[in-house]
N, C-alpha and C. Protein backbone atom coordinates (compact mmCIF):
# COMPACT_ATOMS: atom_id res chain seq x y z
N UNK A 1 -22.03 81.54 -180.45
CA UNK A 1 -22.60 80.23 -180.72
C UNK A 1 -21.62 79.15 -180.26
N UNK A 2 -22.21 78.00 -179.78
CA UNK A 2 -21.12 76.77 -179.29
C UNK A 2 -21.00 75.57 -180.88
N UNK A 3 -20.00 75.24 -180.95
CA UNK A 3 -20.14 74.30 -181.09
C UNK A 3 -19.66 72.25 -180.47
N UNK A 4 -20.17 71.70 -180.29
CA UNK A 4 -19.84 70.46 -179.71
C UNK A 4 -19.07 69.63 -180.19
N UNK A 5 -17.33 69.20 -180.12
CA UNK A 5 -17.18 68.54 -180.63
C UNK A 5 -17.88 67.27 -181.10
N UNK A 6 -18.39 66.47 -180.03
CA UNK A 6 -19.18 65.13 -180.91
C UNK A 6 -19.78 65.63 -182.05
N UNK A 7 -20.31 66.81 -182.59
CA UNK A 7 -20.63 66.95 -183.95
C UNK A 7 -19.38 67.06 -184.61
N UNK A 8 -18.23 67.33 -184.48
CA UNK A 8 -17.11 67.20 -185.24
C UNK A 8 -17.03 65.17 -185.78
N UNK A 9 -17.26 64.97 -186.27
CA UNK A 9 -17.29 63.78 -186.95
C UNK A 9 -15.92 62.97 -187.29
N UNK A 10 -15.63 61.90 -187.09
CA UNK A 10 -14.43 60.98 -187.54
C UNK A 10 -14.08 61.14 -188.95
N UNK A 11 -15.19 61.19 -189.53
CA UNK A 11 -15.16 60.74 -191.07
C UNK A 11 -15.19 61.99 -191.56
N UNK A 12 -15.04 63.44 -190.56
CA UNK A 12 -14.65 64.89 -191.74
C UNK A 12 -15.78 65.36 -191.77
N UNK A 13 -16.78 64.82 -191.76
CA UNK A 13 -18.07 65.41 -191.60
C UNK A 13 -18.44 66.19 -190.64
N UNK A 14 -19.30 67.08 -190.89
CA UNK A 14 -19.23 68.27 -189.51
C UNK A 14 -20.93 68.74 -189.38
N UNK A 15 -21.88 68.66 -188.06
CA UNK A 15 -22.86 68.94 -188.23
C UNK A 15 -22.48 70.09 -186.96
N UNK A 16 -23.27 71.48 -188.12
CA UNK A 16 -23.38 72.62 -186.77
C UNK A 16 -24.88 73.21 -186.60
N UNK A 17 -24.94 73.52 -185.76
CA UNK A 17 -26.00 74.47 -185.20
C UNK A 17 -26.03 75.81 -184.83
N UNK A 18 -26.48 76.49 -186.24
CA UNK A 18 -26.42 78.18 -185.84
C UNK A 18 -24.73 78.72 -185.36
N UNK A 19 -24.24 77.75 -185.99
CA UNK A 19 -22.76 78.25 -185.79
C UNK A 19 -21.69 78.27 -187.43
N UNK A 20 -21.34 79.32 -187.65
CA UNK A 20 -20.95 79.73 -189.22
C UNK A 20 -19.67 79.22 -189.13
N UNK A 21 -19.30 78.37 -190.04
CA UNK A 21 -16.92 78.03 -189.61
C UNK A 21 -17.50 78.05 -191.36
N UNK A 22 -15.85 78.06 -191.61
CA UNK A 22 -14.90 77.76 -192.93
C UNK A 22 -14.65 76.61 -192.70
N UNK A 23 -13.97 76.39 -193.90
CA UNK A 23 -13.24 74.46 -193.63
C UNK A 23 -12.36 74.64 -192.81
N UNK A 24 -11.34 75.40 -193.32
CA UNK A 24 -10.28 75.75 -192.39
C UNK A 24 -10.38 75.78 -190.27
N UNK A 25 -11.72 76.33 -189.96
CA UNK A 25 -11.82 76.51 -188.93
C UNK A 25 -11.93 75.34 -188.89
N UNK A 26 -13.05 74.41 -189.61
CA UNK A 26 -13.45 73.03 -189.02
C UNK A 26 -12.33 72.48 -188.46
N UNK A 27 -11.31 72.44 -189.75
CA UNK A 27 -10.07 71.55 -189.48
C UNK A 27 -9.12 72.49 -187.96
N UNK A 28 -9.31 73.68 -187.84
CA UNK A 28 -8.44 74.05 -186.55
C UNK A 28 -9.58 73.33 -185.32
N UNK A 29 -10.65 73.23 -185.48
CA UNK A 29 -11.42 72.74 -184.38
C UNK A 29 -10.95 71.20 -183.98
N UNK A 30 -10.94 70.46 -185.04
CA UNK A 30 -10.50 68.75 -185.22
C UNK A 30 -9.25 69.14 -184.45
N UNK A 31 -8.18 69.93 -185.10
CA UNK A 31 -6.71 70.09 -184.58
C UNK A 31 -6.61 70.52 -183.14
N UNK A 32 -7.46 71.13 -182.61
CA UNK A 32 -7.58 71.47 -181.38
C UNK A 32 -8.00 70.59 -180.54
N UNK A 33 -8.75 70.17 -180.85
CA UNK A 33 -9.57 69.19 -180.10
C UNK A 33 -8.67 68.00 -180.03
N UNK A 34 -7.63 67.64 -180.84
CA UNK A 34 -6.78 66.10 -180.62
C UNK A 34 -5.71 66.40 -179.93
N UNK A 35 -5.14 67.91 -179.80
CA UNK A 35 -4.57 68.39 -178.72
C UNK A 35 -4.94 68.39 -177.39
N UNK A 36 -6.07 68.97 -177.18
CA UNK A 36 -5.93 68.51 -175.99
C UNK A 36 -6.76 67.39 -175.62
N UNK A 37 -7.23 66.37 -175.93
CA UNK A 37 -7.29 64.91 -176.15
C UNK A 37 -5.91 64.64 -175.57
N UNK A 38 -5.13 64.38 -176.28
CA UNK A 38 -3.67 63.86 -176.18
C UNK A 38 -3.57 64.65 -173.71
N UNK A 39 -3.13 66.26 -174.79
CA UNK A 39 -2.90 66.51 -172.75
C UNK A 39 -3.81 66.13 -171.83
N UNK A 40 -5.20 65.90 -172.14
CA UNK A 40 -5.64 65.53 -170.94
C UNK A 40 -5.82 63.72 -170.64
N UNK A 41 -5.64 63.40 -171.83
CA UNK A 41 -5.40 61.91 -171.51
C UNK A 41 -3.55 61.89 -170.93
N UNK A 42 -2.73 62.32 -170.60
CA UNK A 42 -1.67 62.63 -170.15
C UNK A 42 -1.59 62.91 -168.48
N UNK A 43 -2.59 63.72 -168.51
CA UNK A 43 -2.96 64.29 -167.42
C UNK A 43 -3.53 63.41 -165.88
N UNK A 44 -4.51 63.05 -166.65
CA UNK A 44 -5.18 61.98 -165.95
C UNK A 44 -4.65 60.73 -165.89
N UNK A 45 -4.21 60.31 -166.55
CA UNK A 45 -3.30 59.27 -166.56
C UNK A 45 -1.81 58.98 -164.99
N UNK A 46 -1.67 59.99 -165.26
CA UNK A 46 -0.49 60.54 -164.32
C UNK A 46 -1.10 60.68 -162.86
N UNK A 47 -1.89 60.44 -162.59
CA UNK A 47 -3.17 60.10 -161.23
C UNK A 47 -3.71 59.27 -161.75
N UNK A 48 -3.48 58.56 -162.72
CA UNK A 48 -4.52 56.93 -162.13
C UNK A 48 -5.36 56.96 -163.16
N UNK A 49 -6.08 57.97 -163.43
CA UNK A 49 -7.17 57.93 -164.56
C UNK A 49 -7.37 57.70 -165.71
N UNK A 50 -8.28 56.57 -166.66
CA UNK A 50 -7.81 56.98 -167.58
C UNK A 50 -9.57 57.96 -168.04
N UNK A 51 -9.35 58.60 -169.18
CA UNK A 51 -9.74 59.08 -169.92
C UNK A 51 -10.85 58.50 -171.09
N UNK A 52 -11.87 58.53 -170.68
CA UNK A 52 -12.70 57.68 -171.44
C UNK A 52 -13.07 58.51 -172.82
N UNK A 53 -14.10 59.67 -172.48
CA UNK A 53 -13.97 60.56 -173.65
C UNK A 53 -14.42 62.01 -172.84
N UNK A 54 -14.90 62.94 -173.75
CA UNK A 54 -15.21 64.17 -173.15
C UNK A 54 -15.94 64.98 -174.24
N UNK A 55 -16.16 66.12 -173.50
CA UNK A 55 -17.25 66.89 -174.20
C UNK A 55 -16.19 68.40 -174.34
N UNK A 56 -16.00 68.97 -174.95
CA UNK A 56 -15.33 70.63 -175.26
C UNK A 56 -16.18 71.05 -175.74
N UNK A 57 -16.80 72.39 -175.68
CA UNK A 57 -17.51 73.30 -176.66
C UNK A 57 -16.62 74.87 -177.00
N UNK A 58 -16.30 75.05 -177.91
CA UNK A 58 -15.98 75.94 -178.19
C UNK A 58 -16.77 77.43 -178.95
N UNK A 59 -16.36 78.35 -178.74
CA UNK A 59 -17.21 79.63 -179.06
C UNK A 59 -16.41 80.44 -179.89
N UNK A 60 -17.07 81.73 -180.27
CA UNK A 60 -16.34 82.74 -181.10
C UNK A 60 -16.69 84.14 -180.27
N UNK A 61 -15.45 84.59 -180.28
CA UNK A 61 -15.40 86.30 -179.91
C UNK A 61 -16.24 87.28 -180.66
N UNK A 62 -16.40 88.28 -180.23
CA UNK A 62 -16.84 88.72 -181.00
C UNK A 62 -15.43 89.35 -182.45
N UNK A 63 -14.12 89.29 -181.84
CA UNK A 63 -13.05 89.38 -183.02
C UNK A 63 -12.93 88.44 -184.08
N UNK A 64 -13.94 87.65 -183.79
CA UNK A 64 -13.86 86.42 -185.05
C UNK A 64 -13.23 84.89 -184.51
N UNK A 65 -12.03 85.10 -183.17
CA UNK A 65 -11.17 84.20 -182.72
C UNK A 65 -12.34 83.18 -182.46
N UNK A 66 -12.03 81.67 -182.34
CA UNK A 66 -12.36 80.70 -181.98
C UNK A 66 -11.54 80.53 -180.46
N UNK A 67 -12.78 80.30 -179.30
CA UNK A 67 -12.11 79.67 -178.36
C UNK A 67 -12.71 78.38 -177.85
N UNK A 68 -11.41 78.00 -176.79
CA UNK A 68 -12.72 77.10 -175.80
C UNK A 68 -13.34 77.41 -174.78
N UNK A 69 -14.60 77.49 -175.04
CA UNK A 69 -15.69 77.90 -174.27
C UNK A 69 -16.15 77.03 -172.63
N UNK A 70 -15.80 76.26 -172.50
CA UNK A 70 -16.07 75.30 -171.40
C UNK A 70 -15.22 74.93 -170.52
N UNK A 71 -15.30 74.62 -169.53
CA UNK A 71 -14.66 73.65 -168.43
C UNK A 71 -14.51 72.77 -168.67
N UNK A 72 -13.15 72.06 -168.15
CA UNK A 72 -12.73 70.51 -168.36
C UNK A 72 -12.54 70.51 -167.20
N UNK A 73 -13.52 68.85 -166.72
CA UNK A 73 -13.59 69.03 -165.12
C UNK A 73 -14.35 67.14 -165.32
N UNK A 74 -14.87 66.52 -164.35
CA UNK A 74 -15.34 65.28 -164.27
C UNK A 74 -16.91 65.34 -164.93
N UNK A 75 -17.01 66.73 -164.51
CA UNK A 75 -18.77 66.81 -165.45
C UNK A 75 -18.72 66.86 -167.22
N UNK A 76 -17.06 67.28 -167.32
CA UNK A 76 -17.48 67.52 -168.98
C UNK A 76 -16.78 66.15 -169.68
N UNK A 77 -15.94 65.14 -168.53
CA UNK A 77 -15.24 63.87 -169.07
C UNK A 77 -15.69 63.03 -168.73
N UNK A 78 -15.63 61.50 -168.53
CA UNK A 78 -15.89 60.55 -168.62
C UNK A 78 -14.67 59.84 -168.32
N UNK A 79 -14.30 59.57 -166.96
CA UNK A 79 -12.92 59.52 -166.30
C UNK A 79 -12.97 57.92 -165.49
N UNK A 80 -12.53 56.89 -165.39
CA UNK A 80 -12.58 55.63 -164.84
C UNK A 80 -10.90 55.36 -163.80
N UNK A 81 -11.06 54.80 -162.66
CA UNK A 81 -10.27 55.11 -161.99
C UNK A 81 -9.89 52.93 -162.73
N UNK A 82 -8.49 52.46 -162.11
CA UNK A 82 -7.81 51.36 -162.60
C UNK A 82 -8.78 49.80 -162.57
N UNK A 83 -9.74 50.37 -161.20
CA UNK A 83 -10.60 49.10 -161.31
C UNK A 83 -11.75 49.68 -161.86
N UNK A 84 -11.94 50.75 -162.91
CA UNK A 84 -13.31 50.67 -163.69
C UNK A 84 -14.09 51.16 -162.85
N UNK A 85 -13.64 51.83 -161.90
CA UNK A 85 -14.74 53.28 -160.81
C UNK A 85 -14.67 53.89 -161.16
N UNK A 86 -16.21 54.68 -161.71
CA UNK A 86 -16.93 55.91 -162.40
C UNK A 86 -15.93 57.14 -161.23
N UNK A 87 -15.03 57.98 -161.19
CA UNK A 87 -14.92 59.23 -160.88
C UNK A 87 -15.18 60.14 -162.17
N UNK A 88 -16.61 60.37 -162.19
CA UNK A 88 -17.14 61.37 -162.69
C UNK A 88 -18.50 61.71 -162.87
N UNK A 89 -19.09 62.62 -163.72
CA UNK A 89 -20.55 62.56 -163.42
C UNK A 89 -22.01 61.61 -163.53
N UNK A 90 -21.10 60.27 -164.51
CA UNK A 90 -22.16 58.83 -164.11
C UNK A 90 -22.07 58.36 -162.67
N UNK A 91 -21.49 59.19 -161.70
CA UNK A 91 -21.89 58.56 -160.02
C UNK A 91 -23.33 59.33 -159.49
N UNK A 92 -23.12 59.85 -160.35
CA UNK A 92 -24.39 60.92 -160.04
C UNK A 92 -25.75 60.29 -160.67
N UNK A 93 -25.31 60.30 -161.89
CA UNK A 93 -26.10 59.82 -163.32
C UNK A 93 -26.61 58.21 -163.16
N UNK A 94 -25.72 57.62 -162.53
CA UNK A 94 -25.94 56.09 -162.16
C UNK A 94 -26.71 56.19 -160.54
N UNK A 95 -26.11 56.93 -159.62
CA UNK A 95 -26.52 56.64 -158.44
C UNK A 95 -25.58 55.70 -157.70
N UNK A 96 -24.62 55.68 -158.20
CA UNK A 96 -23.72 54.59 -157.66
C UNK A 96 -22.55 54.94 -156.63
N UNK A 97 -23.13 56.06 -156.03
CA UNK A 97 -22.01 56.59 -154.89
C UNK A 97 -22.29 58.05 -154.77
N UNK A 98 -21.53 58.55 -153.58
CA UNK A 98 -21.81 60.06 -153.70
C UNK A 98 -20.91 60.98 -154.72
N UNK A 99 -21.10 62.14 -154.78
CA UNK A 99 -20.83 62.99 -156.40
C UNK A 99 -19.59 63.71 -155.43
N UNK A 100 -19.75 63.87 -154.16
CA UNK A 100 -18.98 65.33 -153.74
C UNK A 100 -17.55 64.50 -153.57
N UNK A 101 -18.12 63.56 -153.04
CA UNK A 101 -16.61 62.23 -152.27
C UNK A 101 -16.24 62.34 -153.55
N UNK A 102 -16.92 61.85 -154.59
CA UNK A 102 -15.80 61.19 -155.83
C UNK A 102 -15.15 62.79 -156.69
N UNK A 103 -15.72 63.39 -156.43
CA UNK A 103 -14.68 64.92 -156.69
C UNK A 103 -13.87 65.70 -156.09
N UNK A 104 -14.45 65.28 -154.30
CA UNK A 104 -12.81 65.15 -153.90
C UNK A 104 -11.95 64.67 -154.09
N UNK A 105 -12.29 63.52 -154.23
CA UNK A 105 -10.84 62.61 -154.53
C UNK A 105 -10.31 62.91 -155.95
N UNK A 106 -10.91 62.89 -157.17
CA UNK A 106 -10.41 63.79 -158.18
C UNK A 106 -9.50 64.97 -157.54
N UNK A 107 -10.07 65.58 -156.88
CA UNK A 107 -9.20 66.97 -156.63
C UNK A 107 -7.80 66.52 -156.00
N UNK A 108 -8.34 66.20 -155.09
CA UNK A 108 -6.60 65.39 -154.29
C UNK A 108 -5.67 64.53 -154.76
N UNK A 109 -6.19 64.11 -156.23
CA UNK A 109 -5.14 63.57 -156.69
C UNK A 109 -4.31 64.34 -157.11
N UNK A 110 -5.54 65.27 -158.01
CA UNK A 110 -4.86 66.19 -159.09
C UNK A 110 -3.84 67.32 -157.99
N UNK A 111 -4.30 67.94 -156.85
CA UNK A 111 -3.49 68.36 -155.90
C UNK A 111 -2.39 67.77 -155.59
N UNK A 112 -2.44 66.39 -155.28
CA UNK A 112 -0.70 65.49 -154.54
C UNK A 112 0.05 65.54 -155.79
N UNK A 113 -0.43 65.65 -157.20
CA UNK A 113 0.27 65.37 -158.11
C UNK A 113 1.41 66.54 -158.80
N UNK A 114 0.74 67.86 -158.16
CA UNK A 114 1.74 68.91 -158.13
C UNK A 114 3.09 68.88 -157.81
């Protein structure tokens, strides 16, 4: 089962769907999730970007472990380049340029930045 952080709530509140946690997990999900918040606003930053918000979904093994289930990529963030250019999937979503150009250039940053 996934669950979405945006149902992880500010205020502690937690709405799931067909997905079973403890408190405890809730709170490792919150804790996880502001981790890498923090690295990928780090990340992107360090090429130009900032970090608007993003989407993680995380899953369970069948051992019980909690992981993250998803890709972090321009389709799962919400990424604005210094003058407020969509590099990510509102170029698509808007129509406001092509999708492949603006993910190359994502890539080549993240490449020169090695």
């Amino acid at each position: 089962e996934v669950v979405n952080v945006k149902d992880v709530k500010a205020d502690n509140s937690v709405q799931l769907t067909g997905f079973i946690a403890t408190y405890s997990e809730i709170e490792f999900l919150k804790s996880e999730t502001r981790k890498i918040n923090e690295i990928l606003k780090k990340i992107w930053a360090e090429i130009g970007l900032t970090l608007v918000d993003f989407k993680l979904e995380f899953g369970r093994l069948a051992d019980g472990r909690i992981i993250l289930a998803d890709e972090i990529s321009p389709d799962t963030s919400r990424l604005w380049d210094a003058n407020g250019q969509h590099m990510d999937k509102d170029v698509f979503r808007r129509n406001i340029g092509d999708l492949v150009e603006t993910y190359t250039e994502v890539l080549n940053l993240l490449e020169n930045a090695k």
